[in-house]
Protein backbone atom coordinates (compact mmCIF):
# COMPACT_ATOMS: atom_id res chain seq x y z
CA UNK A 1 23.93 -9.77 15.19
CA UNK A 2 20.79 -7.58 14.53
CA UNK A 3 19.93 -4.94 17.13
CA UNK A 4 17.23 -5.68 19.26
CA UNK A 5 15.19 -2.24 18.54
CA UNK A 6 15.91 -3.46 14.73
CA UNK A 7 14.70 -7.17 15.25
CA UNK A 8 11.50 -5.78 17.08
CA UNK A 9 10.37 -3.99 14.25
CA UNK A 10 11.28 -6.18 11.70
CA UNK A 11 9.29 -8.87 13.29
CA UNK A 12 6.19 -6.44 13.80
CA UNK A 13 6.00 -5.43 10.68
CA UNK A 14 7.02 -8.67 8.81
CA UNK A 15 3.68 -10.25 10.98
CA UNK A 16 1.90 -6.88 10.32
CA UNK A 17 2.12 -7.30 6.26
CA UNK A 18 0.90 -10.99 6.48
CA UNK A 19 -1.82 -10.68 8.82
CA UNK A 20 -3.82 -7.09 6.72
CA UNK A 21 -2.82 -9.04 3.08
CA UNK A 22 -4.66 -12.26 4.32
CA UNK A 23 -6.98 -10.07 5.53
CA UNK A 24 -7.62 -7.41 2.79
CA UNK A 25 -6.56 -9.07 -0.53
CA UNK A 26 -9.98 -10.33 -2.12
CA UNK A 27 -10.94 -6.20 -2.07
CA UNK A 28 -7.29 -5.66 -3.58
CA UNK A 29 -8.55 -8.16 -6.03
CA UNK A 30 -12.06 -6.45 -6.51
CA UNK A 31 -9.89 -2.86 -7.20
CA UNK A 32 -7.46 -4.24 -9.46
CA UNK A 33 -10.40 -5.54 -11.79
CA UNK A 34 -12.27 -2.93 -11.23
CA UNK A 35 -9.94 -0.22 -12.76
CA UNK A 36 -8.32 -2.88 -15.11
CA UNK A 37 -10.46 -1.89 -18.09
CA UNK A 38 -12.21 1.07 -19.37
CA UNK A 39 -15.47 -0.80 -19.94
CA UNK A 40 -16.74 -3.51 -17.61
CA UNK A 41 -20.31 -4.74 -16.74
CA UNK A 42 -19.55 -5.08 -12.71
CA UNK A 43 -21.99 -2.54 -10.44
CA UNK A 44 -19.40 -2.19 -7.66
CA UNK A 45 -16.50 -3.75 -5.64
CA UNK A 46 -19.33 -5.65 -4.04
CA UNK A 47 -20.68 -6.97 -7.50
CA UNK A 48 -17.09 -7.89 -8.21
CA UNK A 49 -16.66 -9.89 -5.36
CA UNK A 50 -19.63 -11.75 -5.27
CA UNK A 51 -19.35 -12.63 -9.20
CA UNK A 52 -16.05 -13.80 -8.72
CA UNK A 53 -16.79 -15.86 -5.87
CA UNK A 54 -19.75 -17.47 -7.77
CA UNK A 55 -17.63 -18.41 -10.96
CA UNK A 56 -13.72 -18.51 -9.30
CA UNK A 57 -14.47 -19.81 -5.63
CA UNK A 58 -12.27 -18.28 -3.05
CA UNK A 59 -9.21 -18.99 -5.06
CA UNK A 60 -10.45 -16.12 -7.41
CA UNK A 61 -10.55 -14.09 -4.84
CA UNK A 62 -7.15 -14.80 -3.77
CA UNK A 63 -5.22 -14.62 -6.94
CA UNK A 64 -1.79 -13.40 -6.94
CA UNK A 65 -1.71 -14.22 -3.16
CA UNK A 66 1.31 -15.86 -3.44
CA UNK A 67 3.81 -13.05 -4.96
CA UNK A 68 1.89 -10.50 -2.34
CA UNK A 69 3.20 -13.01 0.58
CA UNK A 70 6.31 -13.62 -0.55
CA UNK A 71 7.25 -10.81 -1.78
CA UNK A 72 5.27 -8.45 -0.35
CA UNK A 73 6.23 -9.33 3.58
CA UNK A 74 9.63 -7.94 3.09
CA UNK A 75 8.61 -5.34 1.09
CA UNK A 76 6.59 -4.29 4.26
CA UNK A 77 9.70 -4.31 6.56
CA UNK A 78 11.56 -2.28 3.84
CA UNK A 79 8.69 0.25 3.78
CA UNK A 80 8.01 0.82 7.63
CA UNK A 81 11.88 0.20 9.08
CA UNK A 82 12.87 2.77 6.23
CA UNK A 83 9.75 5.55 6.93
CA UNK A 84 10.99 5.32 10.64
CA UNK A 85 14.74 5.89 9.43
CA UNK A 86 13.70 8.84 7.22
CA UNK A 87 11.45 10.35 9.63
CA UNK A 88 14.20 9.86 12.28
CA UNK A 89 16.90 11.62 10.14
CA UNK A 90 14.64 14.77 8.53
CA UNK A 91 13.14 15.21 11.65
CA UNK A 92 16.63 15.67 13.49
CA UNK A 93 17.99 17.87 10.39
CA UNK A 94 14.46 20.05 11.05
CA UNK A 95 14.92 20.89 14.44
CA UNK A 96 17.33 18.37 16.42
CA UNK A 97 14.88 16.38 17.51
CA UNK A 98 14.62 12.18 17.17
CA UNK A 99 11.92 10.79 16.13
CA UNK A 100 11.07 7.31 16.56
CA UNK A 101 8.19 4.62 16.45
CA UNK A 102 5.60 5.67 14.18
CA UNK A 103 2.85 7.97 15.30
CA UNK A 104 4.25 7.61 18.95
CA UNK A 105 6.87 10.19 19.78
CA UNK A 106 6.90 13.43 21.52
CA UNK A 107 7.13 16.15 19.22
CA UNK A 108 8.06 19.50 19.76
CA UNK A 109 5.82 22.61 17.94
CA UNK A 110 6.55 22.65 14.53
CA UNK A 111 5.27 24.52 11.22
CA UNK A 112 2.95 22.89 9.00
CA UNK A 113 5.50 23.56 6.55
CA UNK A 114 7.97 21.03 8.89
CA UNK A 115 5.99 18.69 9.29
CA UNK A 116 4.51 18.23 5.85
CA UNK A 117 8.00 17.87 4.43
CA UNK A 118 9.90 15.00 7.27
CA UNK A 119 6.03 13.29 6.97
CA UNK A 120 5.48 13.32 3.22
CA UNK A 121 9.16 13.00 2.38
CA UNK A 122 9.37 10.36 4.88
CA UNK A 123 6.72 8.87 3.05
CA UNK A 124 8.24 8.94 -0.63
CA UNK A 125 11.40 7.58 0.22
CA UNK A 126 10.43 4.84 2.58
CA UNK A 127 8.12 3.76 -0.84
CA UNK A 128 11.78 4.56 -3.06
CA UNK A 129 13.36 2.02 -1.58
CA UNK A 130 10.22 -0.49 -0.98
CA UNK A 131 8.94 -0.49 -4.30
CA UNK A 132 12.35 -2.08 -4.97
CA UNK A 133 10.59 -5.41 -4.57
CA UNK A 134 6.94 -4.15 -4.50
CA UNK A 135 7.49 -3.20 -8.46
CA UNK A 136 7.65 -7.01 -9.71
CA UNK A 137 5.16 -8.53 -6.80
CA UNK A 138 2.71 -6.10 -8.02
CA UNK A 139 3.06 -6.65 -11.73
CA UNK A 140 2.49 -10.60 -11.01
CA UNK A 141 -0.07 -9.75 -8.92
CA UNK A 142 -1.96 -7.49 -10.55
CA UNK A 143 -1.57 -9.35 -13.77
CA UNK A 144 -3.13 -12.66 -12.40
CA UNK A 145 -5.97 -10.88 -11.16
CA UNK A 146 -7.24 -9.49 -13.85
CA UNK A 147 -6.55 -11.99 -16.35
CA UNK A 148 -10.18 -13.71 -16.56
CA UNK A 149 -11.04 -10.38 -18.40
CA UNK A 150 -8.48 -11.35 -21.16
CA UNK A 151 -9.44 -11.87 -24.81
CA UNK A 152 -11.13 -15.29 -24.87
CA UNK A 153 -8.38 -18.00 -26.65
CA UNK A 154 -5.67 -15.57 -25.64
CA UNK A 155 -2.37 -18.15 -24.85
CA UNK A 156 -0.24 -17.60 -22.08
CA UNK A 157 -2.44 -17.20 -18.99
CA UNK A 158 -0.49 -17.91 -15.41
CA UNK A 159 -1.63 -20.79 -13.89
CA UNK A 160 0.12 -19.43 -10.91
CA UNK A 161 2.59 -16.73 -9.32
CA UNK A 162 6.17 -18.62 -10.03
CA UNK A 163 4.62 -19.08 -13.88
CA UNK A 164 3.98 -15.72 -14.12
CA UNK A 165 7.55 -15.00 -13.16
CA UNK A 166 8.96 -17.60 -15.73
CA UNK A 167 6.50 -16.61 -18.51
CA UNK A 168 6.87 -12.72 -18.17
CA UNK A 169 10.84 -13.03 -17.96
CA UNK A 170 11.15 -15.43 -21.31
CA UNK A 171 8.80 -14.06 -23.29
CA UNK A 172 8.94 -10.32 -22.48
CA UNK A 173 12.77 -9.83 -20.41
CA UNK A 174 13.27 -9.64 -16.79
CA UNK A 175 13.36 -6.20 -16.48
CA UNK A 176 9.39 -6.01 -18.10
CA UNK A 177 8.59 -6.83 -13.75
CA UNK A 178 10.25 -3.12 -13.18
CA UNK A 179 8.33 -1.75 -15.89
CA UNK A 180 6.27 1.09 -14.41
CA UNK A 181 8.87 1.87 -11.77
CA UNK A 182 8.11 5.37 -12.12
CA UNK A 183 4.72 5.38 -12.66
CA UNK A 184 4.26 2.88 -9.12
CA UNK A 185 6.64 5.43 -6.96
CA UNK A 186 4.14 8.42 -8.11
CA UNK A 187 0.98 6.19 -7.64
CA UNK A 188 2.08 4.79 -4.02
CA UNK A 189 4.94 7.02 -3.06
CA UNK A 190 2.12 10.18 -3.19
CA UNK A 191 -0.54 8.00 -1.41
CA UNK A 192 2.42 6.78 1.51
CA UNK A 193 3.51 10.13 2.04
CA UNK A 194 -0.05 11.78 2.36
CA UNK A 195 -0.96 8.85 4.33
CA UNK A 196 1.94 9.47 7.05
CA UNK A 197 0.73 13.31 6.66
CA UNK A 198 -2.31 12.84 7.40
CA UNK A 199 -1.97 9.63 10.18
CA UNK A 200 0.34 11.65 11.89
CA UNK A 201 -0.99 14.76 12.12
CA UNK A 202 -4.20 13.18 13.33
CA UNK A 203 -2.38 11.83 16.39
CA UNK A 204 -1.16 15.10 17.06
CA UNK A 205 -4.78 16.59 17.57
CA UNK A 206 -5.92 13.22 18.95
CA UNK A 207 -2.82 14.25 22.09
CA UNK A 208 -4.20 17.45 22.13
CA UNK A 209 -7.85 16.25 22.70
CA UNK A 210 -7.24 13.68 24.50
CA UNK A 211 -4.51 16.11 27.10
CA UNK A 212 -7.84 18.39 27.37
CA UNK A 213 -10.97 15.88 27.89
CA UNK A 214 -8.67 13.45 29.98
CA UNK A 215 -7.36 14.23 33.06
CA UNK A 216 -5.30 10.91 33.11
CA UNK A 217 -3.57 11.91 29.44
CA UNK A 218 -0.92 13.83 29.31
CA UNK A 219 -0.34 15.89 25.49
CA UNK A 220 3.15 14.31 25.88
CA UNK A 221 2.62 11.09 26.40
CA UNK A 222 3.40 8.40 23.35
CA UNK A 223 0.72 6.02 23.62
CA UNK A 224 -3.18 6.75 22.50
CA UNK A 225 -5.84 4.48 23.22
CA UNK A 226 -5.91 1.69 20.86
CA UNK A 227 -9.68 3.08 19.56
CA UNK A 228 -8.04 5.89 18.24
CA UNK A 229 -4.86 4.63 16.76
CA UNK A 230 -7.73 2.36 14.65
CA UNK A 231 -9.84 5.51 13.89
CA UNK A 232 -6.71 7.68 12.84
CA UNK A 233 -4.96 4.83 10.64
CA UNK A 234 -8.44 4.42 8.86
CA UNK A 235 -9.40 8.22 7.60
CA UNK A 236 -5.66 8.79 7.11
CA UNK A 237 -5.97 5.66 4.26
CA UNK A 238 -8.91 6.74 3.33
CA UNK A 239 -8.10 9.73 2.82
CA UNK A 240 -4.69 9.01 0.93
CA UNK A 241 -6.02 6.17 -1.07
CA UNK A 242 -9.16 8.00 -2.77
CA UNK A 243 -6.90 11.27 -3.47
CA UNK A 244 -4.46 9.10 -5.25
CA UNK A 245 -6.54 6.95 -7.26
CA UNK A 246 -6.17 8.26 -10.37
CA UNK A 247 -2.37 7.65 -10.29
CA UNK A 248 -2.87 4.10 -9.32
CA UNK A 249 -5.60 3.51 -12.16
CA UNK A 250 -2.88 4.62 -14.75
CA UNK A 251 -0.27 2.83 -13.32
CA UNK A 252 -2.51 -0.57 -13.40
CA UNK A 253 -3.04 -0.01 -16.94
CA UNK A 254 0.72 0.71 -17.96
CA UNK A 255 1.41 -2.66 -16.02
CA UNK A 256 -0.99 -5.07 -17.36
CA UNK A 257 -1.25 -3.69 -20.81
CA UNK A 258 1.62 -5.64 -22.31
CA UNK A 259 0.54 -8.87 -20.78
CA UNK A 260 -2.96 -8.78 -22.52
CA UNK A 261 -3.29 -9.46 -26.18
CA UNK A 262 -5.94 -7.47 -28.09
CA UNK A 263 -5.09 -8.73 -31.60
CA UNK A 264 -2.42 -10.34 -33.84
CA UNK A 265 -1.38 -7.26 -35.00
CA UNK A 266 -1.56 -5.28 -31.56
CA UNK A 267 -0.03 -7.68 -28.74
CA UNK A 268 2.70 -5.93 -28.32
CA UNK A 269 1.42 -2.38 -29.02
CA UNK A 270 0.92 -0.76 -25.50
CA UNK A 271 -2.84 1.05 -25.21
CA UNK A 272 -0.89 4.35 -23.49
CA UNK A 273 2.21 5.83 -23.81
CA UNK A 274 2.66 6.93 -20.13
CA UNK A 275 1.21 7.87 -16.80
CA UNK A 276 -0.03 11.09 -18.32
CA UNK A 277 -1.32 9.67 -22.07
CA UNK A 278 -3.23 6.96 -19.84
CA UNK A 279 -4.51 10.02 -17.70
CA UNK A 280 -5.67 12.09 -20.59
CA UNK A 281 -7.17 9.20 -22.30
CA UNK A 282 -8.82 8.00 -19.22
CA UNK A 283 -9.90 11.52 -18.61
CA UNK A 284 -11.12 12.01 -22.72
CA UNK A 285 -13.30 8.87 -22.21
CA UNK A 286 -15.04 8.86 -18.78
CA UNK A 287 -14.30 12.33 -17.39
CA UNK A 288 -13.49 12.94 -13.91
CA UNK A 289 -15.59 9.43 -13.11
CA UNK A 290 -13.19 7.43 -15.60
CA UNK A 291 -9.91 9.25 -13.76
CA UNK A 292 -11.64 8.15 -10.64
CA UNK A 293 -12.85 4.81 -11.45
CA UNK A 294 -12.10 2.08 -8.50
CA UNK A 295 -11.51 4.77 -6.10
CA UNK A 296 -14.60 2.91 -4.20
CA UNK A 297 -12.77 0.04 -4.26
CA UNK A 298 -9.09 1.67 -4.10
CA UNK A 299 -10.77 2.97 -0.26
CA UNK A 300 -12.56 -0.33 0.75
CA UNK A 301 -9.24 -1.93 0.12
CA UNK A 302 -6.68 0.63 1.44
CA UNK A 303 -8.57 1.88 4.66
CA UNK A 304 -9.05 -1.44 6.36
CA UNK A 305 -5.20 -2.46 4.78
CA UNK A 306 -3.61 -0.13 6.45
CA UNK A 307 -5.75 0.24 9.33
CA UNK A 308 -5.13 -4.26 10.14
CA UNK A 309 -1.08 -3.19 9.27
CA UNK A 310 -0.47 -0.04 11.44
CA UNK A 311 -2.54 -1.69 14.69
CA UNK A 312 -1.07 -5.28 13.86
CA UNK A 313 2.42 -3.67 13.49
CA UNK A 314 1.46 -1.54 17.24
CA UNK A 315 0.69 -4.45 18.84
CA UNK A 316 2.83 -7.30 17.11
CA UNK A 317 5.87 -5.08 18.26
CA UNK A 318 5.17 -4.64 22.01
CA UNK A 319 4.10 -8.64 21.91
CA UNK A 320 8.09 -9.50 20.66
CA UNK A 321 9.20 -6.74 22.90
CA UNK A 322 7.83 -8.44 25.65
CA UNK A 323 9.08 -11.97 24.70
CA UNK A 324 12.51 -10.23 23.74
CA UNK A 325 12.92 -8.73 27.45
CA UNK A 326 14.29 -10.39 30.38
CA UNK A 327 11.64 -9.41 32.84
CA UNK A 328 8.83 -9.38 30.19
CA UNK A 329 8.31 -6.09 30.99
CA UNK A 330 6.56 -3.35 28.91
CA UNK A 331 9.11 -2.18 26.36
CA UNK A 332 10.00 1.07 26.52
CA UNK A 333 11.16 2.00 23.38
């Protein structure tokens, strides 16, 4: 029988992923064309979506929705059941201390040095594990959306998420989906664990402003006001998200490259090598602005994302705590 504590946050952040990817997956759509090519004739994540809407309808906007849902929503409980288990174990290893519920614990003074490593380690493994199913959802995805950009005549285009499975696995092998394993865990394993830096270290001044200009807040106390859980969550993803976007423009690239045909001769040649050749060659075409291209898009999508997941997650957990206990109480944990 799961534990309660356990069931609570698995249903929080299972109803967390759902609600921000129904929310925030036409930008993720507008990104992942965006920094598909090297070349394209779209102004901005705006133009994108508006162009796609016009010629696609809102299905264009929501391709790939169906591998993000069904595999993404566990890949969401992975990610933020395993962060809290990392954090919880580093932090007592550190100094002795528990940790628990993310961004609302009492903390004890610590080195920057401490917390950077239980944060951003917290962060990379809690993405380790995750991106054991958010590899293949995000190849299917990412490979749906972008495929209107495809060589005209080119055969093989998914006419939906399951196809995309079927076609990638018979004509390319199974493991092609964890293709890019690597290069994914650099791309969103640096962007969790600055995000988690920089979210919770945020809430740690927001205490100590809040313990100064309000006599009714205590520096110790767990909960902030919901305003500033919203405010936090958003400049930590923006934050995180534009600072890694040259990772995930490379690792985009190494993922869709194989399922786009240039020629005869070159369908199965892929364009890079690597993370770093597609760096380099990103870098030796558009300069900084090619390493960076998307990164509008990569913060429109990521900032709002995890800003609708870490409040949905907040309040979707104290909503089943509440159902969950006898009294229907506030939960307390």
């Amino acid at each position: 029988i799961m534990d309660t504590d356990l069931m609570i946050n698995f249903l929080g952040s299972a109803s967390a992923g759902i609600i921000s990817r129904i929310v925030t997956h036409p930008l993720d759509t507008a990104k992942a064309r965006l920094q598909a090519v090297s070349h394209h004739n779209y102004t901005g994540p705006v133009d994108v979506l508006y162009r796609t809407f016009q010629s696609e309808g809102i299905k264009g906007l929501y391709r790939g929705f169906g591998a993000v849902i069904v595999g993404g929503t566990p890949g969401t409980v992975m990610y933020l059941c395993s962060y809290e288990i990392a954090k919880d174990k580093i932090g007592k290893a550190l100094d002795g201390a528990s940790r628990t519920n993310i961004g609302n614990q009492q903390q004890r003074p610590r080195s920057t040095g401490s917390d950077f490593l239980m944060y951003f380690s917290s962060g990379m493994i809690a993405e380790a594990i995750a991106c054991i199913v958010y590899v293949p959802v995000d190849v299917i995805k990412e490979r749906i959306q972008v495929q209107h950009s495809s060589t005209a005549g080119v055969d093989g285009q998914y006419r939906n998420s399951w196809h995309a499975v079927q076609t990638i696995s018979r004509n390319e092998g199974f493991l092609t989906l964890y293709r890019g394993y690597g290069a994914t865990l650099l791309s969103f394993g640096s962007y969790s664990g600055f995000f988690f830096l920089f979210y919770e270290s945020l809430l740690k001044q927001t205490r100590q402003y809040l313990s100064k200009t309000d006599s009714s807040f205590s520096e110790g106390q767990r909960e902030v006001p919901f305003h500033w859980t919203l405010f936090c969550s958003c400049a930590a993803g923006a934050a995180a998200s534009w600072l890694t976007s040259p990772l995930d423009m490379a690792k985009l690239r190494l993922q869709v490259q194989r399922g786009r045909s240039v020629s005869v001769t070159s369908a199965n040649l892929p364009a890079y090598r690597g993370m770093i050749d597609c760096l380099v060659h990103s870098y030796q075409q558009g300069g900084m602005a090619g390493l960076f291209r998307g990164a509008g898009a990569r913060v429109l999508h990521f900032a709002p994302a995890t800003t609708v997941t870490m409040t949905a997650y907040e309040s979707c957990r104290t909503f089943f705590a509440k159902i969950m206990s006898k009294d229907g109480s506030e939960p307390n944990y």
